[in-house]
C-alpha atoms as a PDB file:
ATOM      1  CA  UNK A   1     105.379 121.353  19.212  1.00  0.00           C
ATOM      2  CA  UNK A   2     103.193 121.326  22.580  1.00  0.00           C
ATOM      3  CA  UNK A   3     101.016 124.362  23.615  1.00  0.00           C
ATOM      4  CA  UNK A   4     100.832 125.729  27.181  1.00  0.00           C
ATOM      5  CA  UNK A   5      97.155 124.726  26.837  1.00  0.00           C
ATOM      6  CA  UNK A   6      98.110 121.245  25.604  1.00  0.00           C
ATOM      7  CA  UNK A   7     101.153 120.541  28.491  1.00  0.00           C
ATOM      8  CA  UNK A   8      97.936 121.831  30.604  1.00  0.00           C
ATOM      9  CA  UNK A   9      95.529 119.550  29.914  1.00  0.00           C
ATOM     10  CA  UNK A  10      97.975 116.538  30.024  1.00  0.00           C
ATOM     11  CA  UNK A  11      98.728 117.272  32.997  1.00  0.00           C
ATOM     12  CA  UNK A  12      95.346 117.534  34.081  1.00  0.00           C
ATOM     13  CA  UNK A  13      95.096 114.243  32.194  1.00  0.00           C
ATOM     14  CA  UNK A  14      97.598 112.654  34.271  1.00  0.00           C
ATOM     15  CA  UNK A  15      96.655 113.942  38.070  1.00  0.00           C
ATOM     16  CA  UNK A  16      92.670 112.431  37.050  1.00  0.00           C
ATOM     17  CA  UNK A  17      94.329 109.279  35.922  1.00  0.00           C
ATOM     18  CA  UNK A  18      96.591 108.592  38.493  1.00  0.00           C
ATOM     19  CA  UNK A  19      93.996 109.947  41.638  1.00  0.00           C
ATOM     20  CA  UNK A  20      91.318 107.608  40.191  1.00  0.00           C
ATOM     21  CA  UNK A  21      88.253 107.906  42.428  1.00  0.00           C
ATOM     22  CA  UNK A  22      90.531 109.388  45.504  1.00  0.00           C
ATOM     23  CA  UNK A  23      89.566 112.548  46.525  1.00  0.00           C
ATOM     24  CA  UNK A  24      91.199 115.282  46.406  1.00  0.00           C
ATOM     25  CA  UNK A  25      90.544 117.379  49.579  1.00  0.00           C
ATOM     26  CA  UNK A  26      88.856 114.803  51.901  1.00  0.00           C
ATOM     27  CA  UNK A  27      85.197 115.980  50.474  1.00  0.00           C
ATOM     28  CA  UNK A  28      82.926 112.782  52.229  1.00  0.00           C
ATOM     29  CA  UNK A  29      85.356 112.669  55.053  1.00  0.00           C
ATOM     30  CA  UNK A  30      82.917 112.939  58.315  1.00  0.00           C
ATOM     31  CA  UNK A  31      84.266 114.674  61.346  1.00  0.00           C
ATOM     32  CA  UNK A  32      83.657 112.372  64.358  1.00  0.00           C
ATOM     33  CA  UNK A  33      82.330 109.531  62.203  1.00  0.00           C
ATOM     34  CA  UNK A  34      85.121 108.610  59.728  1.00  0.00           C
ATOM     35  CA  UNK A  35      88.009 106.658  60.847  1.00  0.00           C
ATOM     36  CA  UNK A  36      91.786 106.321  59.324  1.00  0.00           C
ATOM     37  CA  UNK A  37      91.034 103.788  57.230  1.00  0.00           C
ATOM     38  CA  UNK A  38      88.342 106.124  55.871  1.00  0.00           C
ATOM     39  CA  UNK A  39      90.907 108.704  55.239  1.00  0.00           C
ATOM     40  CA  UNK A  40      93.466 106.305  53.196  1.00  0.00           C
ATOM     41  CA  UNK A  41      90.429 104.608  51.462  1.00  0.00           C
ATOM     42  CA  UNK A  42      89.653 108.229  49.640  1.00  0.00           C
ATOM     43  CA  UNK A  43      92.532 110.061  50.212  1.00  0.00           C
ATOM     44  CA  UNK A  44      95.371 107.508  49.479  1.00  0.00           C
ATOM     45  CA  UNK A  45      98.512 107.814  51.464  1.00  0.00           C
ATOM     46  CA  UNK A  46      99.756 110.700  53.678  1.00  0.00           C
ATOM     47  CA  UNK A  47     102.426 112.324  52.642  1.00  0.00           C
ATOM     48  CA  UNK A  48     103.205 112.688  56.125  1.00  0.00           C
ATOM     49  CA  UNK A  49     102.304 112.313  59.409  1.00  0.00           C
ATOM     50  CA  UNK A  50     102.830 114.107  62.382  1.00  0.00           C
ATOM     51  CA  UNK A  51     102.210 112.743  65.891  1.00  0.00           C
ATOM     52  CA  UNK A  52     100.912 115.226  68.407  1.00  0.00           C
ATOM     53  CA  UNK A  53      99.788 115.655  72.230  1.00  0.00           C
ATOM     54  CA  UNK A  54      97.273 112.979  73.984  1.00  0.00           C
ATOM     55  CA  UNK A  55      98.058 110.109  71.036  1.00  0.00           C
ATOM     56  CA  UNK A  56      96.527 112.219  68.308  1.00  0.00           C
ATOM     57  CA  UNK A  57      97.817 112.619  64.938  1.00  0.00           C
ATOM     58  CA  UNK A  58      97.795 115.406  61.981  1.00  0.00           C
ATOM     59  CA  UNK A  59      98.220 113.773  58.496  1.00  0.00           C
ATOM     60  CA  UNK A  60      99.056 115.580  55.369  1.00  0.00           C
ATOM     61  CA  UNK A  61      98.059 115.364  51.476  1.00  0.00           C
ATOM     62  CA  UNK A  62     100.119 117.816  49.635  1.00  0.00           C
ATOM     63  CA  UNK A  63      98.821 118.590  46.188  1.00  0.00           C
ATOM     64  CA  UNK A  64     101.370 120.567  44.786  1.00  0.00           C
ATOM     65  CA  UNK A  65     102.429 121.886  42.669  1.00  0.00           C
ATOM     66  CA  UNK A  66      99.755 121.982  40.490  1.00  0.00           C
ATOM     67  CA  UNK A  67      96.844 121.223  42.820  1.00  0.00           C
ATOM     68  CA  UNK A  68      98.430 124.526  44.731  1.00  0.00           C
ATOM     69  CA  UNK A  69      97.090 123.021  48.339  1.00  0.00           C
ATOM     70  CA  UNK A  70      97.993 120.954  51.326  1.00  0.00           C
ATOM     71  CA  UNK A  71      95.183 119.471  53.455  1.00  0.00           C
ATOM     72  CA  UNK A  72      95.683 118.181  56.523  1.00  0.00           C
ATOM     73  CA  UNK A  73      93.366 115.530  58.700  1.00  0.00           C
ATOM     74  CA  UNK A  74      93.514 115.641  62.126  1.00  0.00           C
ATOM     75  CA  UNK A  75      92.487 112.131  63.897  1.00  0.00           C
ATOM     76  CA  UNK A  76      91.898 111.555  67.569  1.00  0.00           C
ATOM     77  CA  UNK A  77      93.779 109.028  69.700  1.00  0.00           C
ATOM     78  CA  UNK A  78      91.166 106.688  68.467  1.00  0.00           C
ATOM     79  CA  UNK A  79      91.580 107.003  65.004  1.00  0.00           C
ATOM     80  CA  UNK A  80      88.559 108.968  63.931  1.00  0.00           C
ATOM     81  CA  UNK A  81      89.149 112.155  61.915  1.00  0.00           C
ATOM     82  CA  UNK A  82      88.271 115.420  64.040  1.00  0.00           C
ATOM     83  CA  UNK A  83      89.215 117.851  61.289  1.00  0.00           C
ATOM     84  CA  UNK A  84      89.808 118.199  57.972  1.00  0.00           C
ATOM     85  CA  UNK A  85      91.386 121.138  56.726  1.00  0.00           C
ATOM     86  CA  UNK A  86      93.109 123.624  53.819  1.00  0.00           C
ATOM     87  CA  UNK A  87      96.564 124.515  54.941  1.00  0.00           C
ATOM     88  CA  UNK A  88      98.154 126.703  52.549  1.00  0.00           C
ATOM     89  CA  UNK A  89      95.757 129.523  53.121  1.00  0.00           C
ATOM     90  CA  UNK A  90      96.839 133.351  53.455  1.00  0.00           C
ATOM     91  CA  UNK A  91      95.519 133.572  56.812  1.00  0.00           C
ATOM     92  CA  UNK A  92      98.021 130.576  57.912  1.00  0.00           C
ATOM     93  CA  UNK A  93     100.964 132.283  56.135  1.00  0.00           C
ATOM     94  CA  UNK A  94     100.219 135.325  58.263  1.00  0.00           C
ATOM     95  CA  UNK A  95     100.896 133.486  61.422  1.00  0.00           C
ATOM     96  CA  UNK A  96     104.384 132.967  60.445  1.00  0.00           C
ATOM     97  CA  UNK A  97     106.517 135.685  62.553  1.00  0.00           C
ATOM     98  CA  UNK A  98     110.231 136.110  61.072  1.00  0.00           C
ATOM     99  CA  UNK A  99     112.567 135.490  64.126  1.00  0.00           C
ATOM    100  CA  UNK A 100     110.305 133.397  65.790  1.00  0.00           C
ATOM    101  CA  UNK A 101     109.033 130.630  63.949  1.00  0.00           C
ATOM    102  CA  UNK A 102     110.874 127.321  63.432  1.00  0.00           C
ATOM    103  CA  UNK A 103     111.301 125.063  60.816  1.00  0.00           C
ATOM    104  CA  UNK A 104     109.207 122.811  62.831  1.00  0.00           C
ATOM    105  CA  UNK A 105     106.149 125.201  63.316  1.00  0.00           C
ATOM    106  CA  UNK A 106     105.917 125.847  59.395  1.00  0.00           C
ATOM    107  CA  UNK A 107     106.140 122.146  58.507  1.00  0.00           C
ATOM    108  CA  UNK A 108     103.267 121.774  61.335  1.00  0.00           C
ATOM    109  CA  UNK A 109     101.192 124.611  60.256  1.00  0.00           C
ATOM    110  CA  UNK A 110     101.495 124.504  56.692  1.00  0.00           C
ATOM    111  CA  UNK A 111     102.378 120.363  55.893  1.00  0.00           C
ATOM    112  CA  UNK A 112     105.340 119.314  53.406  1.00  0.00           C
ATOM    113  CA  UNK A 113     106.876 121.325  51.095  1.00  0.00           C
ATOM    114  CA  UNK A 114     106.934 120.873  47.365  1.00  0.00           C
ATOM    115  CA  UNK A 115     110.619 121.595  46.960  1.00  0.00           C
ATOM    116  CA  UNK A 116     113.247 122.062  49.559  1.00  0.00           C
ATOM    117  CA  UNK A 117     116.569 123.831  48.107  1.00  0.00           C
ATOM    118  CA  UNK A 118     120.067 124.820  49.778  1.00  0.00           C
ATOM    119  CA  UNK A 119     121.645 128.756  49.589  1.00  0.00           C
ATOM    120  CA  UNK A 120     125.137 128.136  50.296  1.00  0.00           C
ATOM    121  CA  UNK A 121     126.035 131.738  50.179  1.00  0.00           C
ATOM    122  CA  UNK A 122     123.327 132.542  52.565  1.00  0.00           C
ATOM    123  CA  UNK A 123     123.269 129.568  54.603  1.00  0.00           C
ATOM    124  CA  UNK A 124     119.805 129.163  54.186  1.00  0.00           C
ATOM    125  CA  UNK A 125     117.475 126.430  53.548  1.00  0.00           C
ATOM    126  CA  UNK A 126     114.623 127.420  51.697  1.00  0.00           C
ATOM    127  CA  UNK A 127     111.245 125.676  51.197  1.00  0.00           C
ATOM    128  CA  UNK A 128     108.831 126.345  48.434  1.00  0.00           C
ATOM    129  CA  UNK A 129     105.055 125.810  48.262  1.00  0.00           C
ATOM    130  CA  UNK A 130     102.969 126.539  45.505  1.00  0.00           C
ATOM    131  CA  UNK A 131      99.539 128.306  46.598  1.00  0.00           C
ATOM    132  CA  UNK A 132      96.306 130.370  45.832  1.00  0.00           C
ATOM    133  CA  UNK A 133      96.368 133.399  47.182  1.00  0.00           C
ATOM    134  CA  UNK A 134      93.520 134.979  48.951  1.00  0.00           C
ATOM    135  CA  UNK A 135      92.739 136.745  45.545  1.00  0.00           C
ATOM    136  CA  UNK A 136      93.385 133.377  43.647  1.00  0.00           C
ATOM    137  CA  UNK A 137      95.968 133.869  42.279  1.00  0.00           C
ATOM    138  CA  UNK A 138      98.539 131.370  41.585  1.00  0.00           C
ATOM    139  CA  UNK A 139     101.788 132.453  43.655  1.00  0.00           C
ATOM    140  CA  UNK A 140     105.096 131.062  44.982  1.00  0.00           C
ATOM    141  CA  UNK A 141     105.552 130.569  48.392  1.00  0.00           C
ATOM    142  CA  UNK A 142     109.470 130.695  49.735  1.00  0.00           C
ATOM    143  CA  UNK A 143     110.127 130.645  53.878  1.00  0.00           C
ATOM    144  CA  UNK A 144     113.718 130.774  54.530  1.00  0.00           C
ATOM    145  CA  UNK A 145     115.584 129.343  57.336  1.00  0.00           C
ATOM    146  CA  UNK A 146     118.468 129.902  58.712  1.00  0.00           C
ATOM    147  CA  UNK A 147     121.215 127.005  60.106  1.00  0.00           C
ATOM    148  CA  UNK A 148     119.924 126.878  63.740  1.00  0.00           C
ATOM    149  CA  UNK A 149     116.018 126.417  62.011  1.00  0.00           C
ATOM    150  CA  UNK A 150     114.556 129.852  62.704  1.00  0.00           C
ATOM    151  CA  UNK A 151     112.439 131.962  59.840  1.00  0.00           C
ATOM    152  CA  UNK A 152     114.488 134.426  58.238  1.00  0.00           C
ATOM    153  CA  UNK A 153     112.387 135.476  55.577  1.00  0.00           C
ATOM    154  CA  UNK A 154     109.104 134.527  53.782  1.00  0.00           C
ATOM    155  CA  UNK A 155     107.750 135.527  50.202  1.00  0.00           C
ATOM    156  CA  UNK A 156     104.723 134.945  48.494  1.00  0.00           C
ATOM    157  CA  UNK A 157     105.684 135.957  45.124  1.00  0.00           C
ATOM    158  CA  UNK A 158     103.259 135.397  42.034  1.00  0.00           C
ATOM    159  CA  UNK A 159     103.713 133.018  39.459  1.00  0.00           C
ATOM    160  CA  UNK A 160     104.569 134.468  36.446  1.00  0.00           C
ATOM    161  CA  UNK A 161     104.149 131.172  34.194  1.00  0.00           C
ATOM    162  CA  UNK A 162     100.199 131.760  35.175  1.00  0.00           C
ATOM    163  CA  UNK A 163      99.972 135.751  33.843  1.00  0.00           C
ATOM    164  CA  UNK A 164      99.485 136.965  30.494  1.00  0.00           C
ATOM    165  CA  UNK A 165     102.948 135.850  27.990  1.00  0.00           C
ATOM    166  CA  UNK A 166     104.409 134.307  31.059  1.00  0.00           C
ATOM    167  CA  UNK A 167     105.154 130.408  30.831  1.00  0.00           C
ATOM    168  CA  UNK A 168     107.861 128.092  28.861  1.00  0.00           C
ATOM    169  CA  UNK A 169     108.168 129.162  25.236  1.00  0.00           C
ATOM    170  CA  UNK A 170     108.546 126.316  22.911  1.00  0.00           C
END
């Protein structure tokens, strides 16, 4: 029988393993010294990346769900980083505005997200990203969209499988 403290610290286990010596939030990354290869060299991979004005480029490392952030690394038409940065913040979910934001501008803003799932009944598309909150908390984050790609709704919800008798029972 496995323990919520044992499934825990496999997974912990696991994440260490597998990351070996990257990092996980671009710590050593220099701003306007480091250069993409920099960035793949410690960070691995992107998960994705975004191309934007004047050749410049926005990559993201999603560490979800259990690393509950996204960072994204911003990198100048000439390849060296300009930012490096935390995107699933409160402040950045605050900048979503129901009605107004796309699909587009939350994927920009807050990078990939864990888990994309279908509403038929609603015809919604809904994407979930697992955060801290600005009380660190772990919570659920769920923007909705509707068919033509516009925010319909967004909840931060907290998650229960972190509080007190919450979790999988064995």
């Amino acid at each position: 029988m496995t323990t919520r403290l044992g499934r825990g610290a496999a997974i912990v286990a696991v994440v260490l393993l597998a990351g070996g010596c990257a990092s996980f939030d671009g710590r050593g990354l220099v701003p306007g010294q480091s250069r993409a290869g920099d960035v793949e060299a410690l960070m691995g991979p992107p998960a994705e990346k975004l191309a934007l004005a004047g050749g410049e480029s926005e990559w993201f490392y999603p560490r979800m769900p259990y690393g509950r952030q996204s960072f994204a690394v911003r990198l100048g038409a000439d390849g060296v980083v300009r930012s490096v940065e935390p995107r699933l913040t409160s402040e950045n979910v605050m900048k979503l505005r129901i009605g107004a934001t796309t699909a587009k501008d939350v994927r920009a803003l807050l990078g990939p997200p864990w888990r994309i799932t279908y509403l038929p009944r609603q015809q919604r598309e809904v994407w979930e990203y697992t955060m801290y909150t600005a009380d660190l908390k772990e919570s659920l984050l769920y923007t909705q969209f509707s068919g033509d790609g516009t925010l319909r709704e967004v909840l931060v919800l907290r998650d229960l499988y972190f509080e007190p008798g919450g979790g999988a029972k064995d």
